[in-house]
C-alpha atoms as a PDB file:
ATOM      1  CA  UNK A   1       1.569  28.731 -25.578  1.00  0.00           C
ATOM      2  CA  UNK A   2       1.045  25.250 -27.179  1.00  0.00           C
ATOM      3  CA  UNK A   3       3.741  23.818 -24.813  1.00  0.00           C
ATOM      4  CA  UNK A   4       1.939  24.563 -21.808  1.00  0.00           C
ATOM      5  CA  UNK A   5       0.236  21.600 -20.089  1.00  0.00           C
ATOM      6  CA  UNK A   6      -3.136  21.837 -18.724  1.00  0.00           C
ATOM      7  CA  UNK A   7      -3.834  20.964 -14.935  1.00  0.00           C
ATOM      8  CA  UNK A   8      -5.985  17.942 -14.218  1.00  0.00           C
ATOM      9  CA  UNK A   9      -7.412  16.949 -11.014  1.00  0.00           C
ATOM     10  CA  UNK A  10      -5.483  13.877  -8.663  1.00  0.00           C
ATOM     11  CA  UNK A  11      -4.974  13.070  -5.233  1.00  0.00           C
ATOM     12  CA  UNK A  12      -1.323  13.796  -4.707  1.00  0.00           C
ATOM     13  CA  UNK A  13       0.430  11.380  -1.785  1.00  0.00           C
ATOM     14  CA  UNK A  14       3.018  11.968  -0.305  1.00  0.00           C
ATOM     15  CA  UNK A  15       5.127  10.200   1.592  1.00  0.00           C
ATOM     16  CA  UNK A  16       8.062  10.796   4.134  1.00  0.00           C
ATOM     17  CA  UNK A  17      10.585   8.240   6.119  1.00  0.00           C
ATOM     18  CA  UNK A  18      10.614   9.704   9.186  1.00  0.00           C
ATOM     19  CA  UNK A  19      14.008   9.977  10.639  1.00  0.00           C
ATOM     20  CA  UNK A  20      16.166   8.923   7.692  1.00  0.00           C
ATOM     21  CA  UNK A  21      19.318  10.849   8.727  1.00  0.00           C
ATOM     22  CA  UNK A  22      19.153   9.437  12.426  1.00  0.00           C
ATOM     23  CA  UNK A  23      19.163   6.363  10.260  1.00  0.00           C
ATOM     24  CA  UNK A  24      22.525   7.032   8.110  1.00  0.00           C
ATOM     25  CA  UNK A  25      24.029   8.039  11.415  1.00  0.00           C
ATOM     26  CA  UNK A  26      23.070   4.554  13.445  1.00  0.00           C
ATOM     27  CA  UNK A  27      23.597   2.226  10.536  1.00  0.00           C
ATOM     28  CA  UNK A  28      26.045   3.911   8.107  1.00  0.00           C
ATOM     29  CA  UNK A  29      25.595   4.829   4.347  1.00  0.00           C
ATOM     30  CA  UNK A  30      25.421   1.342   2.841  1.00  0.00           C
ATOM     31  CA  UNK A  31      22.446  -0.482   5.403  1.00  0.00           C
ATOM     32  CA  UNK A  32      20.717   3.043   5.492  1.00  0.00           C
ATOM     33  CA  UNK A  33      20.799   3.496   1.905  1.00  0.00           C
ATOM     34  CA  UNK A  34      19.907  -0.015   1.492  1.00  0.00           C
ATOM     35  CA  UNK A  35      16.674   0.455   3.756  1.00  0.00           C
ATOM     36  CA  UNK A  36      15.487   3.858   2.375  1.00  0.00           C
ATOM     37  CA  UNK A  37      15.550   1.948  -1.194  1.00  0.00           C
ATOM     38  CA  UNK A  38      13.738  -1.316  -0.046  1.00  0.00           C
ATOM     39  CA  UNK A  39      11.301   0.935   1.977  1.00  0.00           C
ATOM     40  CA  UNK A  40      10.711   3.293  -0.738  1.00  0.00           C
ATOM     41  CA  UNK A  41      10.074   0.491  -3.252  1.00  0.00           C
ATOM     42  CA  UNK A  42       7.423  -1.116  -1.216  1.00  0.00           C
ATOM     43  CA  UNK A  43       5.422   2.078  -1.244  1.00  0.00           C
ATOM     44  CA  UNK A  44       5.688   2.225  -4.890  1.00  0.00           C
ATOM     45  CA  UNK A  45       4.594  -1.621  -4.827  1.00  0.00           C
ATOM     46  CA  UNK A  46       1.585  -0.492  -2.658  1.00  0.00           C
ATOM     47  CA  UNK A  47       0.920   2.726  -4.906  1.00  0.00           C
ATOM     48  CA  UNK A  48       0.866   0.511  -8.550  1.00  0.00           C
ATOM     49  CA  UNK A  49      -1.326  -2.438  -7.293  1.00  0.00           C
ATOM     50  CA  UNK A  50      -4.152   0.523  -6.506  1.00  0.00           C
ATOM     51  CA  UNK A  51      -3.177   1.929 -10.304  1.00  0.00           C
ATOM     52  CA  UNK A  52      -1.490   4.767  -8.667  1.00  0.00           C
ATOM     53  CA  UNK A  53       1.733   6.760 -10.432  1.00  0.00           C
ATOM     54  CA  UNK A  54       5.158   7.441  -8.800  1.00  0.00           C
ATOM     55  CA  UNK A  55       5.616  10.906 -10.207  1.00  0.00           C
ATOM     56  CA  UNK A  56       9.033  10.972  -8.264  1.00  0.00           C
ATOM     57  CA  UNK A  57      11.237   9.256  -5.610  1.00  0.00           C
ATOM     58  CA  UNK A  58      12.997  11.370  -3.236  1.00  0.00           C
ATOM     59  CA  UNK A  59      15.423   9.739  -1.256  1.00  0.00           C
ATOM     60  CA  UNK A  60      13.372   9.302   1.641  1.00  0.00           C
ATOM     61  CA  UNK A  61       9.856   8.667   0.700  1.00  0.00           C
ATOM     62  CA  UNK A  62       8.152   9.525  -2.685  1.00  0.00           C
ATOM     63  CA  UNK A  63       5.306  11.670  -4.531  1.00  0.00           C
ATOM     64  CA  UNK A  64       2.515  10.195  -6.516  1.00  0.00           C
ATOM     65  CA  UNK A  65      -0.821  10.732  -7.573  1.00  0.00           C
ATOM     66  CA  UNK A  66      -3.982   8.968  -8.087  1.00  0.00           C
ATOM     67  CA  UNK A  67      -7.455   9.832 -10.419  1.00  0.00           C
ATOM     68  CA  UNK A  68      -9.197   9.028  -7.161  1.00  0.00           C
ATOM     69  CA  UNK A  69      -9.477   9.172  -3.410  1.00  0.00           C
ATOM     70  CA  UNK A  70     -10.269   5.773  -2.355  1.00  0.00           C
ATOM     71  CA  UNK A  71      -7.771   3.821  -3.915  1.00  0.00           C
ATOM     72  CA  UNK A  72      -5.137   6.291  -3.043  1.00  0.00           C
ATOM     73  CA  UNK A  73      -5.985   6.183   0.825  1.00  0.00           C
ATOM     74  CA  UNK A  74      -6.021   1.903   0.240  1.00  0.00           C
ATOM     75  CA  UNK A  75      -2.833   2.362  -0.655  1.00  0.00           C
ATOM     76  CA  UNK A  76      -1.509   4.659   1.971  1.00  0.00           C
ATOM     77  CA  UNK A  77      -3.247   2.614   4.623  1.00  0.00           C
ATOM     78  CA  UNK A  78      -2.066  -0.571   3.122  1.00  0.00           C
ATOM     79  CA  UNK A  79       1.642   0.790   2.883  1.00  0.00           C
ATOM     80  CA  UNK A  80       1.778   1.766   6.459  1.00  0.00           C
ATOM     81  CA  UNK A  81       0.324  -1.742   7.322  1.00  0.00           C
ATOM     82  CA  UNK A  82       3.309  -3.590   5.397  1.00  0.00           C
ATOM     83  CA  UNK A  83       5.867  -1.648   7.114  1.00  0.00           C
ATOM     84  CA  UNK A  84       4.806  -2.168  10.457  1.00  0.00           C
ATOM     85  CA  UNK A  85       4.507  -5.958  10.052  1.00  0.00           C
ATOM     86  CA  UNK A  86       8.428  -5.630   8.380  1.00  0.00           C
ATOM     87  CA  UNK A  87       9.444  -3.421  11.159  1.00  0.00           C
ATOM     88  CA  UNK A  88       8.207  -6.395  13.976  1.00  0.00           C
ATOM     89  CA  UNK A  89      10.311  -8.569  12.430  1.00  0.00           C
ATOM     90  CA  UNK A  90      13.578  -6.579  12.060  1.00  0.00           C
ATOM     91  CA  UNK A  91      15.933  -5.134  14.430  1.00  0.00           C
ATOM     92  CA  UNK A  92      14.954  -1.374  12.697  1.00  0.00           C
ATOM     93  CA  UNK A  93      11.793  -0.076  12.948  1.00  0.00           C
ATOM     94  CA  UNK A  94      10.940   2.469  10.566  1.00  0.00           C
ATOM     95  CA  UNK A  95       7.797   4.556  10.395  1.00  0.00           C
ATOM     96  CA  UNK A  96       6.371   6.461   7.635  1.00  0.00           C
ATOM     97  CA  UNK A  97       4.254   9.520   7.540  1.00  0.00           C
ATOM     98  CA  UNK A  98       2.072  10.515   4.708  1.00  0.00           C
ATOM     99  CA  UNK A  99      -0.263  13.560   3.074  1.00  0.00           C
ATOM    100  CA  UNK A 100      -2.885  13.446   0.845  1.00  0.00           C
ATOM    101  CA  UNK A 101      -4.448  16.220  -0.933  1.00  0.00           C
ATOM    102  CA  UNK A 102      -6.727  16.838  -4.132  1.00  0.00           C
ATOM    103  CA  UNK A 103      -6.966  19.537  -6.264  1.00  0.00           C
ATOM    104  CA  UNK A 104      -5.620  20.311  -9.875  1.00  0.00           C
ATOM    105  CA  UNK A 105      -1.947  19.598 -10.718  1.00  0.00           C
ATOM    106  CA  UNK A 106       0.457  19.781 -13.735  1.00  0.00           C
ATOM    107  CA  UNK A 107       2.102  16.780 -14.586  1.00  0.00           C
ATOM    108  CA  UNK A 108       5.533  16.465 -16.374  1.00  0.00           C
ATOM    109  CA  UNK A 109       7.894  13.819 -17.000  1.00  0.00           C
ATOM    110  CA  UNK A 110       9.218  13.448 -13.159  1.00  0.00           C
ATOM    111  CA  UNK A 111       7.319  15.796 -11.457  1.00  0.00           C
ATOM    112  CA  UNK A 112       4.197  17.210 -10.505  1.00  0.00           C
ATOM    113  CA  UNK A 113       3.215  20.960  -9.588  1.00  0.00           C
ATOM    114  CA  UNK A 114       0.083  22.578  -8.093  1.00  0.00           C
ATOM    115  CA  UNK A 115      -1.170  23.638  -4.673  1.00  0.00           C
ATOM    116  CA  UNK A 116      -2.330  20.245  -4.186  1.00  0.00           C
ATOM    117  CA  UNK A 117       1.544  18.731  -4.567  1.00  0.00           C
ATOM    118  CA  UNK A 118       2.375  21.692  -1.542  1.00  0.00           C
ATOM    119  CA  UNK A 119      -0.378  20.814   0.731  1.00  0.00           C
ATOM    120  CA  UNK A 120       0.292  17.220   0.633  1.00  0.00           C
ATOM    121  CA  UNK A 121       3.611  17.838   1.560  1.00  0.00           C
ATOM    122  CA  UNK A 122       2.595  20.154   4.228  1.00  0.00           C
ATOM    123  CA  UNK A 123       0.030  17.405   5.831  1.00  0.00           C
ATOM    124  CA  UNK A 124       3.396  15.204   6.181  1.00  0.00           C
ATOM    125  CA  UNK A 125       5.086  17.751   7.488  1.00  0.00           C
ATOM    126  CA  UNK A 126       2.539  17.853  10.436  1.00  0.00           C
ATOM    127  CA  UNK A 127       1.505  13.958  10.590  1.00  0.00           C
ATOM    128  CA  UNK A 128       3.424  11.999  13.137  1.00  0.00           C
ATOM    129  CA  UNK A 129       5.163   8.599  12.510  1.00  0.00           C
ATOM    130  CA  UNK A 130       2.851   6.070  11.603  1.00  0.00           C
ATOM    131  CA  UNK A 131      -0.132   8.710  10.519  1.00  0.00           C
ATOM    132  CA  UNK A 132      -1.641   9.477   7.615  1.00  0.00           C
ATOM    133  CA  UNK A 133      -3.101  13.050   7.385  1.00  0.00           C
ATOM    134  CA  UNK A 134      -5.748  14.021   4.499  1.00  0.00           C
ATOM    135  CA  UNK A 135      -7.323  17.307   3.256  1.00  0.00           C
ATOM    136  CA  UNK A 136     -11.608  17.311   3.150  1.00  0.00           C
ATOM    137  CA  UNK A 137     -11.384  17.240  -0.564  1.00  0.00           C
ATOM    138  CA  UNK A 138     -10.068  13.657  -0.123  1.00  0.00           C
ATOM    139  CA  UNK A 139     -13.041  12.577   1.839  1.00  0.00           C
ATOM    140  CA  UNK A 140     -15.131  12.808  -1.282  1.00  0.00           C
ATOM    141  CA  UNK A 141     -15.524   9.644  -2.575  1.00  0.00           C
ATOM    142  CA  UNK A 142     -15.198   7.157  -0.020  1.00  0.00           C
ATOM    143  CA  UNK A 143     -16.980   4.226   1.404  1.00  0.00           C
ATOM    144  CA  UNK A 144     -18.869   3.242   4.077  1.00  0.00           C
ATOM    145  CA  UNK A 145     -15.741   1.669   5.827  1.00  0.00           C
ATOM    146  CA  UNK A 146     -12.673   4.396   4.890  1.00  0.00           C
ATOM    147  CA  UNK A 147     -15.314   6.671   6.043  1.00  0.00           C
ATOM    148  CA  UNK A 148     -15.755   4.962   9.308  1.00  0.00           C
ATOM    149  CA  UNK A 149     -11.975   5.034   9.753  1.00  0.00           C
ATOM    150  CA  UNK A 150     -11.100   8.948   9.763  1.00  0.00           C
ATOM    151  CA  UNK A 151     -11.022  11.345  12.520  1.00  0.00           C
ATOM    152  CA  UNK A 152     -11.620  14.929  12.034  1.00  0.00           C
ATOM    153  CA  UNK A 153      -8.657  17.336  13.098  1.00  0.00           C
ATOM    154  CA  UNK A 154     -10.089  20.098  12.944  1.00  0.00           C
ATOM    155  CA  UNK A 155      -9.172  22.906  10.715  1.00  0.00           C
ATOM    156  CA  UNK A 156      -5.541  23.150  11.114  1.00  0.00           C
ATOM    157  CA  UNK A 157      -3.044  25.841  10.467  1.00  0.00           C
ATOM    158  CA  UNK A 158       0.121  24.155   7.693  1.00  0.00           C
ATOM    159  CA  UNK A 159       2.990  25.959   7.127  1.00  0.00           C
ATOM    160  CA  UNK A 160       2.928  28.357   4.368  1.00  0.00           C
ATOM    161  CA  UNK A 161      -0.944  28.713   4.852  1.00  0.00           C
ATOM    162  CA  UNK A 162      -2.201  31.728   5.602  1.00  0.00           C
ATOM    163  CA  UNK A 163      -5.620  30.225   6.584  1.00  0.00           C
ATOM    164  CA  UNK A 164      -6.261  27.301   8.449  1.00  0.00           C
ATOM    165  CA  UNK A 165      -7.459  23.867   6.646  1.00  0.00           C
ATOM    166  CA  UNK A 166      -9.817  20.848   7.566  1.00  0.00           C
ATOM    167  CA  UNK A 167      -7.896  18.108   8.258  1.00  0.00           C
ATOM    168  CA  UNK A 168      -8.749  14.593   8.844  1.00  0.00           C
ATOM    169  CA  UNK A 169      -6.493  11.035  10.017  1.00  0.00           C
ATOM    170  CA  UNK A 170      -7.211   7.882   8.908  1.00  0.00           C
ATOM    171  CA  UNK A 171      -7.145   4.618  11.080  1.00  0.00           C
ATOM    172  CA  UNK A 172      -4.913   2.040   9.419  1.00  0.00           C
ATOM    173  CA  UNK A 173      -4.355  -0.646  11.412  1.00  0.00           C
ATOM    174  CA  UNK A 174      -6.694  -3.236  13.297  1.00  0.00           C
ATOM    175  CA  UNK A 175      -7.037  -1.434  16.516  1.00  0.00           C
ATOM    176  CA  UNK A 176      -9.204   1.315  15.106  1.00  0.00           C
ATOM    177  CA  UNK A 177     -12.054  -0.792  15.862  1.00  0.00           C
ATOM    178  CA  UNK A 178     -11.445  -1.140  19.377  1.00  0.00           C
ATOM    179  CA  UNK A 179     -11.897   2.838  20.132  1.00  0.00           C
ATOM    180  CA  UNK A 180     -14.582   3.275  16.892  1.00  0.00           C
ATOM    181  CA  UNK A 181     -16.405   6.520  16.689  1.00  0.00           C
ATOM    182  CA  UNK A 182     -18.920   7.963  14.279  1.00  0.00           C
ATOM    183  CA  UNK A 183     -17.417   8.824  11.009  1.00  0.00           C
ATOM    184  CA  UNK A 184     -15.874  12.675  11.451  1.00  0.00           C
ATOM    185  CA  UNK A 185     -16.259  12.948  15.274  1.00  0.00           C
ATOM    186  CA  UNK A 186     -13.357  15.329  15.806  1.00  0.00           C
ATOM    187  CA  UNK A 187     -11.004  12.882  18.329  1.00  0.00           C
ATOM    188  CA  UNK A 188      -7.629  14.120  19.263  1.00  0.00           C
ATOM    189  CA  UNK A 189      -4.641  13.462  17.236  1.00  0.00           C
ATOM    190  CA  UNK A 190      -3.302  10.083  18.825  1.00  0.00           C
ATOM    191  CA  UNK A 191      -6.922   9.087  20.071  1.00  0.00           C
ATOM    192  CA  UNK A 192      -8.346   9.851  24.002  1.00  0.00           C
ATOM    193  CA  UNK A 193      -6.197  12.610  25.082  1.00  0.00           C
ATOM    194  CA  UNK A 194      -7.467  15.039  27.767  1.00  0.00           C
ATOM    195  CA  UNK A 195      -4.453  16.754  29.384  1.00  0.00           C
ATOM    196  CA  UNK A 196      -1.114  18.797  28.267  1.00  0.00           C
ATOM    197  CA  UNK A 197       1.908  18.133  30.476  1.00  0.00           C
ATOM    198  CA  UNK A 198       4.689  20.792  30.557  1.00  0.00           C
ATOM    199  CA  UNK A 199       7.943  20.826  31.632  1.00  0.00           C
ATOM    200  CA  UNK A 200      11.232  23.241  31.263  1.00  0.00           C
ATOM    201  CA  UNK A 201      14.202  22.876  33.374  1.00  0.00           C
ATOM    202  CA  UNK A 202      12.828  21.701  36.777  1.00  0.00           C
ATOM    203  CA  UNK A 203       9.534  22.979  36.200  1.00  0.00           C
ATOM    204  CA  UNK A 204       6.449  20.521  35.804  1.00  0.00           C
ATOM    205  CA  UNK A 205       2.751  20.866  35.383  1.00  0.00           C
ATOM    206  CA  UNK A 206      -0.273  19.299  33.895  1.00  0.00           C
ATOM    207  CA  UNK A 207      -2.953  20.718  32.615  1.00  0.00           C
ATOM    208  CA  UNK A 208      -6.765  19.128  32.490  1.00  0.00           C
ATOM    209  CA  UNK A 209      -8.606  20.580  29.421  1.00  0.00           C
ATOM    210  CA  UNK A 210     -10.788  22.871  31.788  1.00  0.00           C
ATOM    211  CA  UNK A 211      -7.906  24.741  32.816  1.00  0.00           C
ATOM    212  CA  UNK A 212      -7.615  26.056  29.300  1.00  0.00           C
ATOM    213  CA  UNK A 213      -6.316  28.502  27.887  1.00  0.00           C
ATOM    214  CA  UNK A 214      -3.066  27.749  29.582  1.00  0.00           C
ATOM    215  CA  UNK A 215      -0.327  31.169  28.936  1.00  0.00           C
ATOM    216  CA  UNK A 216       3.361  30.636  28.266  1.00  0.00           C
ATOM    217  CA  UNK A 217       5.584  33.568  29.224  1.00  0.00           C
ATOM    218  CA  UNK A 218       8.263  35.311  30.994  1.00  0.00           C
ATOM    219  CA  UNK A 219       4.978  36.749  33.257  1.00  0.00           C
ATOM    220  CA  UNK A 220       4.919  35.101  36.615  1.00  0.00           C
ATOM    221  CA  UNK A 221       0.899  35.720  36.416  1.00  0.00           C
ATOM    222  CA  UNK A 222       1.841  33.147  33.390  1.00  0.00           C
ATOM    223  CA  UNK A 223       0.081  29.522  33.719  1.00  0.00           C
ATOM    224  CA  UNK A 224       3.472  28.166  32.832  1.00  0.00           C
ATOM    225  CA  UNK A 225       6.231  31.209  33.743  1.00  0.00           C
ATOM    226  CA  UNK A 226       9.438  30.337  31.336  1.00  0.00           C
ATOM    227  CA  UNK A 227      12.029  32.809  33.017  1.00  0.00           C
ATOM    228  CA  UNK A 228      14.362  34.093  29.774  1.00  0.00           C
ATOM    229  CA  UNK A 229      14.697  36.755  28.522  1.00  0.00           C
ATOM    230  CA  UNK A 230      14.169  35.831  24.721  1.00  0.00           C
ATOM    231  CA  UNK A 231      10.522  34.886  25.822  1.00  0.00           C
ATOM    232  CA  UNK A 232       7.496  37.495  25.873  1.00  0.00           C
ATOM    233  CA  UNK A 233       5.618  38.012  28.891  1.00  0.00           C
ATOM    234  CA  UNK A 234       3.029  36.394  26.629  1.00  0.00           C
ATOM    235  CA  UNK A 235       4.511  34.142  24.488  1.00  0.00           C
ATOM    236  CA  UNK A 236       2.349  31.969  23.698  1.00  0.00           C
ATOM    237  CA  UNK A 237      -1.440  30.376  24.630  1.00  0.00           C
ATOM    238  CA  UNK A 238      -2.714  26.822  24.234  1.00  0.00           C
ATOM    239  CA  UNK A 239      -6.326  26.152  24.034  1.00  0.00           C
ATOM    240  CA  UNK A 240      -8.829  23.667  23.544  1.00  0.00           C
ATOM    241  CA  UNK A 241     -10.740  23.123  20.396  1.00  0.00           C
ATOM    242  CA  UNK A 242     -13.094  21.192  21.709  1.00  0.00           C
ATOM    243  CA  UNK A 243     -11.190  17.703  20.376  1.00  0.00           C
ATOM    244  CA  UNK A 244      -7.039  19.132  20.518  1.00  0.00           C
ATOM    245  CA  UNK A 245      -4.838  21.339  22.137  1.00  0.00           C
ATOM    246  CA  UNK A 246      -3.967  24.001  19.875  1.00  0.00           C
ATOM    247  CA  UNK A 247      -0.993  26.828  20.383  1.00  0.00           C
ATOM    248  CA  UNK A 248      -1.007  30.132  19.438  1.00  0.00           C
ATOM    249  CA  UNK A 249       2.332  32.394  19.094  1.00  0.00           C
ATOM    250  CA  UNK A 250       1.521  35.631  20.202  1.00  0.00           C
ATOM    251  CA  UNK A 251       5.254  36.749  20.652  1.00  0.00           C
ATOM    252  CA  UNK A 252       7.625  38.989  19.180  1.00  0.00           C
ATOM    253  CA  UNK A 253      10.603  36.489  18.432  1.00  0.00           C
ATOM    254  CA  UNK A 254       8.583  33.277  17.433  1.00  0.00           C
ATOM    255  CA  UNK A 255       8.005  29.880  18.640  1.00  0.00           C
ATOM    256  CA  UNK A 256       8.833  26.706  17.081  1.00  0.00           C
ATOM    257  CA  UNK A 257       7.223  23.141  17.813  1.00  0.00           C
ATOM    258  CA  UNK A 258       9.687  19.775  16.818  1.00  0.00           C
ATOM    259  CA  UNK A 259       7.426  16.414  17.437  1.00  0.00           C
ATOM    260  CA  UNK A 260       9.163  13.564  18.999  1.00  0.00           C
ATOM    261  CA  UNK A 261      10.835  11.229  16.450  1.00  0.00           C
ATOM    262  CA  UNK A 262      10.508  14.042  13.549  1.00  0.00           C
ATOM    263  CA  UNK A 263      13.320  16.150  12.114  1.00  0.00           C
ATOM    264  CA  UNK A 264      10.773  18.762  10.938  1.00  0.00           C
ATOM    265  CA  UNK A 265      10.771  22.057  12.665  1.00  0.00           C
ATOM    266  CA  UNK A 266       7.120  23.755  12.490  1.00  0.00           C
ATOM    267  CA  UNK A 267       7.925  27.886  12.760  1.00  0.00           C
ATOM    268  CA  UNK A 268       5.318  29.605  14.474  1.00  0.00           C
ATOM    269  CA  UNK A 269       4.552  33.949  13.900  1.00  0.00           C
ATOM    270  CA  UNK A 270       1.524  34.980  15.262  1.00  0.00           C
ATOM    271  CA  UNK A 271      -0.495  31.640  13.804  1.00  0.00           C
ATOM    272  CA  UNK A 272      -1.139  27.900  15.126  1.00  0.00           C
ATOM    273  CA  UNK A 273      -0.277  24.346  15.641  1.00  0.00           C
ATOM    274  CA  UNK A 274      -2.198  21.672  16.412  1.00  0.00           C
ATOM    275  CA  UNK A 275      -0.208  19.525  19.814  1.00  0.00           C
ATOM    276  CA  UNK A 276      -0.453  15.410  19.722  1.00  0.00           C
ATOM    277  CA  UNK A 277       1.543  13.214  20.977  1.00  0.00           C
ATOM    278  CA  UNK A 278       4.748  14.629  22.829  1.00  0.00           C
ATOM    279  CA  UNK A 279       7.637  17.247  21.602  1.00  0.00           C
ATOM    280  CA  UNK A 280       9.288  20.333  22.220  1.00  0.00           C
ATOM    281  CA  UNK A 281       8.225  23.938  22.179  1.00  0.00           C
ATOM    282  CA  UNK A 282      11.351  26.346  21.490  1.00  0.00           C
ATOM    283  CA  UNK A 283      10.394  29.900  22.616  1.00  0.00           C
ATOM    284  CA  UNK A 284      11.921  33.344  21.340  1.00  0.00           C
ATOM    285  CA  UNK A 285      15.191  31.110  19.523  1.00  0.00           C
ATOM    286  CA  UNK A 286      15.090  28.384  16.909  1.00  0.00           C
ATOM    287  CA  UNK A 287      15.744  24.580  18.224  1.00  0.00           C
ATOM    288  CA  UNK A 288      19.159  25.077  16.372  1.00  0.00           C
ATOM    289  CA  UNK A 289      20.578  26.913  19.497  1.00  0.00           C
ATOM    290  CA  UNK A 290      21.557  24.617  22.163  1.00  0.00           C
ATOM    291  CA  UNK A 291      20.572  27.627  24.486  1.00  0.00           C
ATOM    292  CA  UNK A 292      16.965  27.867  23.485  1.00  0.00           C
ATOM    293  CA  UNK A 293      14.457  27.812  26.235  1.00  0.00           C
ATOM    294  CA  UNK A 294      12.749  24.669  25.408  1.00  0.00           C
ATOM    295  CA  UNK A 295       9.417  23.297  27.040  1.00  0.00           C
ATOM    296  CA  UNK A 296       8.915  19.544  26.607  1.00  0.00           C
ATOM    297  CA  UNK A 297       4.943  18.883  26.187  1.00  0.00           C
ATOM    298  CA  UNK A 298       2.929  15.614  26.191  1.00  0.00           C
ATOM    299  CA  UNK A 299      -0.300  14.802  25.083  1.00  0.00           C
ATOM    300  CA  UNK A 300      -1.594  12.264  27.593  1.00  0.00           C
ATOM    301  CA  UNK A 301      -4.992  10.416  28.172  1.00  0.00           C
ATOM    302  CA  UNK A 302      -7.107  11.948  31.289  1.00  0.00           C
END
């Protein structure tokens, strides 16, 4: 019993590469492997100049943890602000996507365990390129100014989860003064959005955000009718939480949402996603199957 270690309390980070197989596919092994290490390295250069600890590197991206929240959101902010100034000046632009999460942790030599390390994880699963996605327990702490910077989400269903959690995004880059809000006014993932566009096969339609709840299904009473048979006659329902579009499964063979320029497939039974930005909805069959009925959404400004 003297061997085991006792949890202490961090912010966990972590951090994903989005698209890093596209990448070893477009560039080859050597330049992609070359990237991956050079990007990976200036997160860790980012992570030790706020006293932060690399627990891990993982190929892609990395896991580390922090005593404290504000320094470990500097140092996400200021990592995502260094790779989008490298990206404008090279041919590849490469985008990162990050969690943060607080909570106790075990720490051993090269790795870190706790249900702080899987939420983290789970926020990146969910954050787009270029977003940073946060847990309330990481609002604690801040200043005036990181406070000014976040955006409530929402509480917000992640993957393994059998309740949903508050989730907030942070503003990294200059622009987030231009469209400033009161610290935690819920704002839609992406900023301004106010209507869904659909589309599967040669069917089209857009939705304003009083037309909500819009039905999916194999129904023709359906808002948007997706004729196959591996769809329910109510599939699936997207509503509006008052600052997102959120879906609902309410099927019998599952849904699964893929966001543009991610690799991660978010499985949906009976519980919900939060919809930003654009990506595809496969109903009743995983994306896997080049046959899956697949609506296209887009999150776009009214």
């Amino acid at each position: 019993m003297s061997n085991l270690r006792k949890p202490v309390t961090r912010t966990v980070v972590f951090a994903d590469i989005v698209g890093s197989t596209g990448l070893y596919k477009t560039l080859g092994d050597s330049v992609a492997a070359r990237l991956m290490t050079s990007t990976t390295q200036l997160i860790a250069n980012a992570v030790h100049a706020e006293s932060g600890e690399v627990v891990k590197t993982l190929g892609d991206g990395l896991l580390a943890v922090f005593d404290t929240n504000a320094p470990a959101l500097h140092a996400c902010c200021e990592a995502q602000r260094l790779l989008a100034a490298r990206s404008q000046r090279s041919e590849t632009a490469v985008q990162l996507k990050v969690g943060l999460s607080r909570g106790p942790v075990v720490l051993t030599p090269g790795d870190c365990f706790g249900d702080a390390v899987n939420a983290a994880a789970r926020l990146s699963d969910s954050a787009a390129g270029g977003q940073i996605l946060l847990g309330d327990a990481v609002t604690e702490g801040l200043g005036l100014e990181q406070l000014a910077r976040l955006r409530s989400l929402g509480a917000i269903f992640l993957r393994g989860y059998d309740v949903p959690i508050p989730v907030h995004r942070i503003e990294w880059d200059a622009s987030w003064q231009n469209n400033q809000t009161q610290p935690h006014t819920p704002t839609v993932l992406g900023g301004g959005a106010q209507r869904l566009a659909l589309s599967w096969l040669d069917a089209d339609a857009e939705f304003a955000i009083e037309q909500s709840p819009v039905g999916i299904g194999r129904s023709p009473s359906a808002e948007f009718t997706v004729n196959d048979i591996r769809v329910s006659r109510q599939h699936a329902r997207i509503d509006w939480r008052g600052s997102y579009f959120l879906l609902l499964d309410l099927s019998s063979n599952g849904t699964w949402v893929r966001f543009s320029g991610q690799d991660n497939v978010i499985a949906l039974r009976r519980n919900e996603c939060a919809l930003h930005g654009a990506g595809e909805i496969s109903l009743g069959a995983r994306p896997t199957d080049p046959t899956a009925p697949t609506v296209q959404f887009r999150v776009v400004a009214g």
